[in-house]
N, C-alpha and C. Protein backbone atom coordinates (compact mmCIF):
# COMPACT_ATOMS: atom_id res chain seq x y z
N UNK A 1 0.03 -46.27 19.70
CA UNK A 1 -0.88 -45.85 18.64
C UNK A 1 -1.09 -47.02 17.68
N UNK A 2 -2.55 -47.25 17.18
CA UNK A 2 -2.77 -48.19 16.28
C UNK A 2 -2.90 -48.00 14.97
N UNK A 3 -2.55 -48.45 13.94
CA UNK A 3 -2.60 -47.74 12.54
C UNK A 3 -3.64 -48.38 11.93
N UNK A 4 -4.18 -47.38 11.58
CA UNK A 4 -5.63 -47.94 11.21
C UNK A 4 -5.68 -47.69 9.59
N UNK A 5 -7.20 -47.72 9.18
CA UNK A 5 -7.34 -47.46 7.96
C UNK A 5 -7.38 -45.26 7.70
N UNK A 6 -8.02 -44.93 8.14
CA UNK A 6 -7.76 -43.85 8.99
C UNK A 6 -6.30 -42.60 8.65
N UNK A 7 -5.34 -43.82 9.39
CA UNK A 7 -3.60 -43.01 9.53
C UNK A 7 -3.69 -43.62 7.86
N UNK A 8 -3.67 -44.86 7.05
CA UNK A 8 -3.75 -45.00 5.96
C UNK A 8 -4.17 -44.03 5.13
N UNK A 9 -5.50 -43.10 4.85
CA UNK A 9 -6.07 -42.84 4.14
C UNK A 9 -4.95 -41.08 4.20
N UNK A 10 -4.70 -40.79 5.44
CA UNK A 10 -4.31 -39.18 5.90
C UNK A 10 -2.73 -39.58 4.89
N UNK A 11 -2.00 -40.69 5.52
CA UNK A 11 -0.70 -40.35 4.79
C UNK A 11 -0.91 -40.96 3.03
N UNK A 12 -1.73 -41.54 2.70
CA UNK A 12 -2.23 -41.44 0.98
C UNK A 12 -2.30 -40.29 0.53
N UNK A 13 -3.03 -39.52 0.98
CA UNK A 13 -3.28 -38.53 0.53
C UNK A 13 -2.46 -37.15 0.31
N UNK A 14 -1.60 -37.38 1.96
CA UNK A 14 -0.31 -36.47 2.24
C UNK A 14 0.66 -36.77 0.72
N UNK A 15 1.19 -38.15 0.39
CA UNK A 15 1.59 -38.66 -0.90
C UNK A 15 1.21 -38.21 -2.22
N UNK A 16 -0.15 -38.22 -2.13
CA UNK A 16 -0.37 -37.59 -3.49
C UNK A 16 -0.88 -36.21 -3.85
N UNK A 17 -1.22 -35.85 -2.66
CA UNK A 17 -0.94 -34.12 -2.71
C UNK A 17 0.78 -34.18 -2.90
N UNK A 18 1.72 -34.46 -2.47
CA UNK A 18 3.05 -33.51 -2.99
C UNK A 18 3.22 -34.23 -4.11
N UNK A 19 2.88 -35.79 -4.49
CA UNK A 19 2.90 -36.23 -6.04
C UNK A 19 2.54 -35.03 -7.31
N UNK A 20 1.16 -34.73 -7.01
CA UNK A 20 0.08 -34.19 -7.37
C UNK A 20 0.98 -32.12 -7.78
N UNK A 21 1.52 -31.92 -6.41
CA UNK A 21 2.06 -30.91 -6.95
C UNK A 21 3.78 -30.52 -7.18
N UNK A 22 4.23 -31.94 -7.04
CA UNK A 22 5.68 -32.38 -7.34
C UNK A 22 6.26 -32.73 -8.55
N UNK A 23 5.23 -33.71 -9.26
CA UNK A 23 5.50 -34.62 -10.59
C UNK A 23 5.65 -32.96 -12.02
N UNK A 24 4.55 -32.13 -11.95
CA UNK A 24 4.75 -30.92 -12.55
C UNK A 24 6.01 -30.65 -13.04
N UNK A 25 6.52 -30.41 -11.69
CA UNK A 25 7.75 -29.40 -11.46
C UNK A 25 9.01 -30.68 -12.35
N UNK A 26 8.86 -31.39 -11.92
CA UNK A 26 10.01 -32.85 -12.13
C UNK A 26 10.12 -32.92 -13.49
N UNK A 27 9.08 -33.13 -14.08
CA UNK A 27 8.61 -33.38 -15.44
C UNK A 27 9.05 -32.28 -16.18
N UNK A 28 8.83 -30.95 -15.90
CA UNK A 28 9.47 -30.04 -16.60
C UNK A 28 10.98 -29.90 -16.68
N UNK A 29 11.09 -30.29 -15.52
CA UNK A 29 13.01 -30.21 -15.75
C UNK A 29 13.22 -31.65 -16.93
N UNK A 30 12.58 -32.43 -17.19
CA UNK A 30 13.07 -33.26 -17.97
C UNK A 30 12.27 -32.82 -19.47
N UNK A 31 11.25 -32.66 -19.64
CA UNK A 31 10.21 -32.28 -20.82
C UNK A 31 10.47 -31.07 -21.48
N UNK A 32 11.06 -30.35 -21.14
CA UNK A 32 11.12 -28.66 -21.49
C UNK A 32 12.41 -29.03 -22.26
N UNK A 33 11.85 -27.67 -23.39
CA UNK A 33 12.80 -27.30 -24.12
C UNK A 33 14.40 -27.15 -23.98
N UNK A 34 16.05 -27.68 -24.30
CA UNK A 34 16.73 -26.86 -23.64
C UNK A 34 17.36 -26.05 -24.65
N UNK A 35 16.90 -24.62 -25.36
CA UNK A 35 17.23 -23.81 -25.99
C UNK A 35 18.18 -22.76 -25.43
N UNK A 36 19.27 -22.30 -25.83
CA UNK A 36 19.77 -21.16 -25.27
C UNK A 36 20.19 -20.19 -26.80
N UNK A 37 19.09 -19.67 -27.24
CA UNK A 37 18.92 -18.89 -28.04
C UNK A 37 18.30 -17.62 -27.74
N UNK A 38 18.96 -16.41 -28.42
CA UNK A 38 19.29 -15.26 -27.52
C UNK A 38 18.05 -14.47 -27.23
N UNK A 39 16.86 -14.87 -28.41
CA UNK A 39 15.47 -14.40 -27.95
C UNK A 39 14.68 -14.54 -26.97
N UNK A 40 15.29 -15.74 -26.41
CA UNK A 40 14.81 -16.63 -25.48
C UNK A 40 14.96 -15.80 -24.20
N UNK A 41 16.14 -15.08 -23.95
CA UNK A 41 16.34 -14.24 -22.33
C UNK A 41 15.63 -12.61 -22.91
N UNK A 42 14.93 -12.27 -24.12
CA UNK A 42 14.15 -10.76 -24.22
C UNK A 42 13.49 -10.81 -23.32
N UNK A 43 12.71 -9.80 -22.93
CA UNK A 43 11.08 -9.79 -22.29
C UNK A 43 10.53 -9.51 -23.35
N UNK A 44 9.44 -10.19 -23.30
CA UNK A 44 7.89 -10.52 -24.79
C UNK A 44 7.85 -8.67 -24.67
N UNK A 45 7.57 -8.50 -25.91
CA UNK A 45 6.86 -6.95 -25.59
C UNK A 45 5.72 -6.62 -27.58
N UNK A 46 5.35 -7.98 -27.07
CA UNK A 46 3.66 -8.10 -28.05
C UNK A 46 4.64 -8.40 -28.99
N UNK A 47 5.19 -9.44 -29.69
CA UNK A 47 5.90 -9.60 -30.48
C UNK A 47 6.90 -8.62 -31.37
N UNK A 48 7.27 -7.62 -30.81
CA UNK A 48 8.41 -6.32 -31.12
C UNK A 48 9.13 -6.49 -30.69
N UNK A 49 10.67 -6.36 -31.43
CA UNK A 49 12.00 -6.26 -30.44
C UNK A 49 12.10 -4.90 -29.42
N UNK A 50 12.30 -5.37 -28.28
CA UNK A 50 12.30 -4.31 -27.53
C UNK A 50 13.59 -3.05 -27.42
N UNK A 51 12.88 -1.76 -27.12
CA UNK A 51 13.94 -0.93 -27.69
C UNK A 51 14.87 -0.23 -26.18
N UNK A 52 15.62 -0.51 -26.37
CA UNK A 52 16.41 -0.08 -24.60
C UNK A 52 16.46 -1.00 -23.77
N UNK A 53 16.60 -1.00 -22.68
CA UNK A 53 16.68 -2.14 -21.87
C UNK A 53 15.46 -2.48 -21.01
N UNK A 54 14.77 -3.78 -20.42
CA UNK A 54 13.68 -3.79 -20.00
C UNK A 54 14.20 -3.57 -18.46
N UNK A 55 14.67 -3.24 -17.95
CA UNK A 55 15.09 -3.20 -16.34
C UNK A 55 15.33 -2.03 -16.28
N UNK A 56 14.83 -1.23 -16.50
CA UNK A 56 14.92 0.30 -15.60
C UNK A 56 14.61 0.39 -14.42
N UNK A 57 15.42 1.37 -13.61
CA UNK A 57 14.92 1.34 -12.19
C UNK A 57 13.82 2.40 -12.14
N UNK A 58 12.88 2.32 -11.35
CA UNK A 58 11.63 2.89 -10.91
C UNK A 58 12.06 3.72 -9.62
N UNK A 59 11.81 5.10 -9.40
CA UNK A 59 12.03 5.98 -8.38
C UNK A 59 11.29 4.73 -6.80
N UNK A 60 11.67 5.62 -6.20
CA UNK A 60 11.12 4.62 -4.74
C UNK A 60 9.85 5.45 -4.25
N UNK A 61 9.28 6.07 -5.07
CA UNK A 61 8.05 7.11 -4.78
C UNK A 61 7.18 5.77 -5.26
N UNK A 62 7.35 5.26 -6.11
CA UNK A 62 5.81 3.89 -6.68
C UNK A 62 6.28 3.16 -5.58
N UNK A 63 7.03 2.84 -5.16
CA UNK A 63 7.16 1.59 -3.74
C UNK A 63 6.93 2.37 -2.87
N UNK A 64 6.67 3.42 -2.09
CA UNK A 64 6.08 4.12 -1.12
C UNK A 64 4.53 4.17 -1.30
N UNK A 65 4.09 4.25 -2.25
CA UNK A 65 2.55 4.61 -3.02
C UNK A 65 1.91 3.01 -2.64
N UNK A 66 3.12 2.16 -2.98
CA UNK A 66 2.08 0.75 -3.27
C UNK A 66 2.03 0.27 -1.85
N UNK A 67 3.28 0.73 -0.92
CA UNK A 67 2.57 0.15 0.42
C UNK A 67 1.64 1.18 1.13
N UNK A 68 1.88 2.26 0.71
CA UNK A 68 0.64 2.89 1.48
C UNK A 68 -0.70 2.03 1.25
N UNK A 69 -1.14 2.04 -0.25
CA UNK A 69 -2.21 1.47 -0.73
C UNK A 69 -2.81 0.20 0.18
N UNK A 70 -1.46 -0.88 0.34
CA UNK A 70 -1.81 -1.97 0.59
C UNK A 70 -1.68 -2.06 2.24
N UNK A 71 -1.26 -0.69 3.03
CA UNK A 71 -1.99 -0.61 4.27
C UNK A 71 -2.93 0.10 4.83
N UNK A 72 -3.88 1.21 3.26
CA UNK A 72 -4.46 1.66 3.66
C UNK A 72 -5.91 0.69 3.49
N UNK A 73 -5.67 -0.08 2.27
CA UNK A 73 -6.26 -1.23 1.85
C UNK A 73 -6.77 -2.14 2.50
N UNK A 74 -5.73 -2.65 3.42
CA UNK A 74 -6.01 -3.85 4.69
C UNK A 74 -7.19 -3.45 5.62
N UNK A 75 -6.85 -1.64 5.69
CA UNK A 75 -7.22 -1.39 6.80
C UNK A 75 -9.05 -1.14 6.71
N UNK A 76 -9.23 -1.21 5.18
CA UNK A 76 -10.83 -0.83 4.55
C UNK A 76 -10.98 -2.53 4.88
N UNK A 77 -10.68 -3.74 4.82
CA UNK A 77 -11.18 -4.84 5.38
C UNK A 77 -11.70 -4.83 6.58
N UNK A 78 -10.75 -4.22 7.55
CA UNK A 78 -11.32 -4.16 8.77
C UNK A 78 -12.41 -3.75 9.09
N UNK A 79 -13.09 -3.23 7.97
CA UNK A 79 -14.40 -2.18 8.35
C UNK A 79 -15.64 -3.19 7.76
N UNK A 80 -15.42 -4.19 6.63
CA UNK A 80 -16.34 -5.07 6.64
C UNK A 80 -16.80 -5.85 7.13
N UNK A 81 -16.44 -6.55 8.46
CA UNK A 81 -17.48 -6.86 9.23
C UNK A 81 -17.80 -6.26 10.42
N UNK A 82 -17.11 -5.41 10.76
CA UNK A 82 -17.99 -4.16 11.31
C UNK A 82 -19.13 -3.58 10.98
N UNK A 83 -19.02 -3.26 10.02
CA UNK A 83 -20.40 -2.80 9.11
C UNK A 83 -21.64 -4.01 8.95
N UNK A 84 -21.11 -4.84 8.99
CA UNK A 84 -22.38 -6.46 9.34
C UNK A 84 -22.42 -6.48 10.71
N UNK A 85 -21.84 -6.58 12.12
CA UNK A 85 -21.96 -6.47 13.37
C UNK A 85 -22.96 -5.00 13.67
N UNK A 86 -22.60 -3.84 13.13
CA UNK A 86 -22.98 -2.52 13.92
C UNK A 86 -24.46 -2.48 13.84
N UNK A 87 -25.20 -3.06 12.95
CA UNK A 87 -26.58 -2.84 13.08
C UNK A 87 -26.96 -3.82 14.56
N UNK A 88 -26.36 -4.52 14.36
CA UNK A 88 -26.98 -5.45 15.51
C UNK A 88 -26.49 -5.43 17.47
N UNK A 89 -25.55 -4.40 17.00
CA UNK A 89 -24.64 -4.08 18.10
C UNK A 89 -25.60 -3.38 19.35
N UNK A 90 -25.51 -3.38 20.52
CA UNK A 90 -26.59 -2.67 21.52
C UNK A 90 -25.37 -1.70 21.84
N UNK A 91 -25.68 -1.09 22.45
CA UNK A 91 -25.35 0.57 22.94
C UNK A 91 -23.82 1.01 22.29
N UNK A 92 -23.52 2.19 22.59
CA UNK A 92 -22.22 2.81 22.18
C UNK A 92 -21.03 1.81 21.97
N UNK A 93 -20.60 1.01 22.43
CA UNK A 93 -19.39 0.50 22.37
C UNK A 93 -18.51 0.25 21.28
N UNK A 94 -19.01 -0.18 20.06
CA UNK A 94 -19.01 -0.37 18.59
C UNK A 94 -18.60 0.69 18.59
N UNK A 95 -19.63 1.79 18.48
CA UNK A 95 -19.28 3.23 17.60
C UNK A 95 -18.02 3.96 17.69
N UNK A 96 -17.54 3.83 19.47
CA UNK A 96 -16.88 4.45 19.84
C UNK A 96 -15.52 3.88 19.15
N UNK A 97 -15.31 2.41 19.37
CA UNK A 97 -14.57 1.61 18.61
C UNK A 97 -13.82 2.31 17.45
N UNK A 98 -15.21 2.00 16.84
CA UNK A 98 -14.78 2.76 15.30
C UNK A 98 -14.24 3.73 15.03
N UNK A 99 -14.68 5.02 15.74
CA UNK A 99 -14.31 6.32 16.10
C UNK A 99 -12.77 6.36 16.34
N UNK A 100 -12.09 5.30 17.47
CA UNK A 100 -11.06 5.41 17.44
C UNK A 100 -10.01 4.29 16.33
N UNK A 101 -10.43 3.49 15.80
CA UNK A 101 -10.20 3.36 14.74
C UNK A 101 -9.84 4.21 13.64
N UNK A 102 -10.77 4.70 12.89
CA UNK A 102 -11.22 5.80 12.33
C UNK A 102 -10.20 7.38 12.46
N UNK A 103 -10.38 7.46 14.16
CA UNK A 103 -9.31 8.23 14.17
C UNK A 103 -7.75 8.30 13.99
N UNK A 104 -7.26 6.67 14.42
CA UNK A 104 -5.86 6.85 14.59
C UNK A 104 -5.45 6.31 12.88
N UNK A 105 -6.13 6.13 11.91
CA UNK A 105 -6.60 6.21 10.19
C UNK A 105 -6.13 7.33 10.34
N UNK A 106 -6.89 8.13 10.04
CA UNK A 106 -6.94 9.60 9.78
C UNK A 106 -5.30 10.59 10.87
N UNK A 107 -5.01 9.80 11.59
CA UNK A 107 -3.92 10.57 12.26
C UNK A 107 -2.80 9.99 11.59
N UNK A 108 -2.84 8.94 11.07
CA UNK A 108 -1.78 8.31 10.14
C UNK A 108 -1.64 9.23 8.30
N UNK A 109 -2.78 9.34 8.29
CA UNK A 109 -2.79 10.00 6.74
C UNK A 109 -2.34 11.80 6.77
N UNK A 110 -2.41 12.04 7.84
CA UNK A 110 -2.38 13.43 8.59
C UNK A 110 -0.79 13.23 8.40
N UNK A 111 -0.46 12.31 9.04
CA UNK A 111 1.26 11.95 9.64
C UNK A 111 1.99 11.96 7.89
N UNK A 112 1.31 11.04 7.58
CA UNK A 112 2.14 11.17 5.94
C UNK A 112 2.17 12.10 5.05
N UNK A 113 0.90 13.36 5.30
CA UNK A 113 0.79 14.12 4.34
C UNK A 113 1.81 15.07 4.65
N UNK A 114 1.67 15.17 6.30
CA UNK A 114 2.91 16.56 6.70
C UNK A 114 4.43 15.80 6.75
N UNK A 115 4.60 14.78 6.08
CA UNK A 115 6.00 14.21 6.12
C UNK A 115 6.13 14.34 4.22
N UNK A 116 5.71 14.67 3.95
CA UNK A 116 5.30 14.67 2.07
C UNK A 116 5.59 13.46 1.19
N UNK A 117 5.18 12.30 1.99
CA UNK A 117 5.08 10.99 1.11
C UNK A 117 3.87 11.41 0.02
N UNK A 118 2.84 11.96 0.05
CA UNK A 118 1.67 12.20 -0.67
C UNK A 118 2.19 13.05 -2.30
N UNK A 119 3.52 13.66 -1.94
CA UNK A 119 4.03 14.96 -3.01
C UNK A 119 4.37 14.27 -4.05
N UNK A 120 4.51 14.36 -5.45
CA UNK A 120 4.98 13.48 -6.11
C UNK A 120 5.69 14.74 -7.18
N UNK A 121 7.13 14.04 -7.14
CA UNK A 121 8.06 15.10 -7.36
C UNK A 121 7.81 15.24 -8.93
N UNK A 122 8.60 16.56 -9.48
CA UNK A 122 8.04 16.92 -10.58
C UNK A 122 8.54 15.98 -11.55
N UNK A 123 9.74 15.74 -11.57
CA UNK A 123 11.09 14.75 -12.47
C UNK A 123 11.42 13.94 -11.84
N UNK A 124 11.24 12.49 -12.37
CA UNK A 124 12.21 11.31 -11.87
C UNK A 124 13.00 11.03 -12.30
N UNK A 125 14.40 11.35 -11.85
CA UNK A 125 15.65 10.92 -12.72
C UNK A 125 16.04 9.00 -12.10
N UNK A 126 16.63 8.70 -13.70
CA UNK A 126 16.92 7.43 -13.21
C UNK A 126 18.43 7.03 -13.36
């Protein structure tokens, strides 16, 4: 292999991209404040001392909720470029697609409702 201007310019650049997002990080460990004053470990809560502790635990019903969301979520992507392909699509094949798409959706939301992830209990004790 010959090193050209080329392999020059790729590993410059490789250099100052991690410069670029290295020097930041470096600089702060030397530039930053080193305070260990006790306001300093609160969580901000709009300039008020906060009353109780900020780490409460959260039932596991909001972490069931948020991945549903974010796989029922994914799954509404899938349908946008479908929806740009289907006009242009020639005979059934698409539709049917979708259909079973569509269906095994709907057999999943079916699946969770009769398992009662959907129920949201009356009291959350923590």
């Amino acid at each position: 292999m010959q090193f050209d201007w080329l392999n020059f310019a790729i590993i410059l650049f490789l250099f100052a991209g991690l410069a670029f997002g290295g020097l930041p990080v470096v600089l702060s460990l030397f530039l930053s404040p080193k305070s260990k004053a006790k306001d300093l470990s609160l969580p901000y809560e709009c300039g008020i001392n906060p009353l109780g502790s900020a780490r409460v635990n959260f039932g596991i019903n909001y972490y069931f909720y948020a991945l549903l969301f974010l796989a029922f979520d994914v799954d509404v992507l899938y349908l946008f470029p479908v929806s740009v392909v289907y006009a242009n699509s020639p005979g059934w094949t698409l539709f049917w697609e979708l259909a079973v798409f569509l269906g095994i959706l709907g057999l999943a939301v079916v699946y969770f409702w009769r398992k009662g992830v959907f129920t949201w209990p009356r009291r959350i004790s923590f």
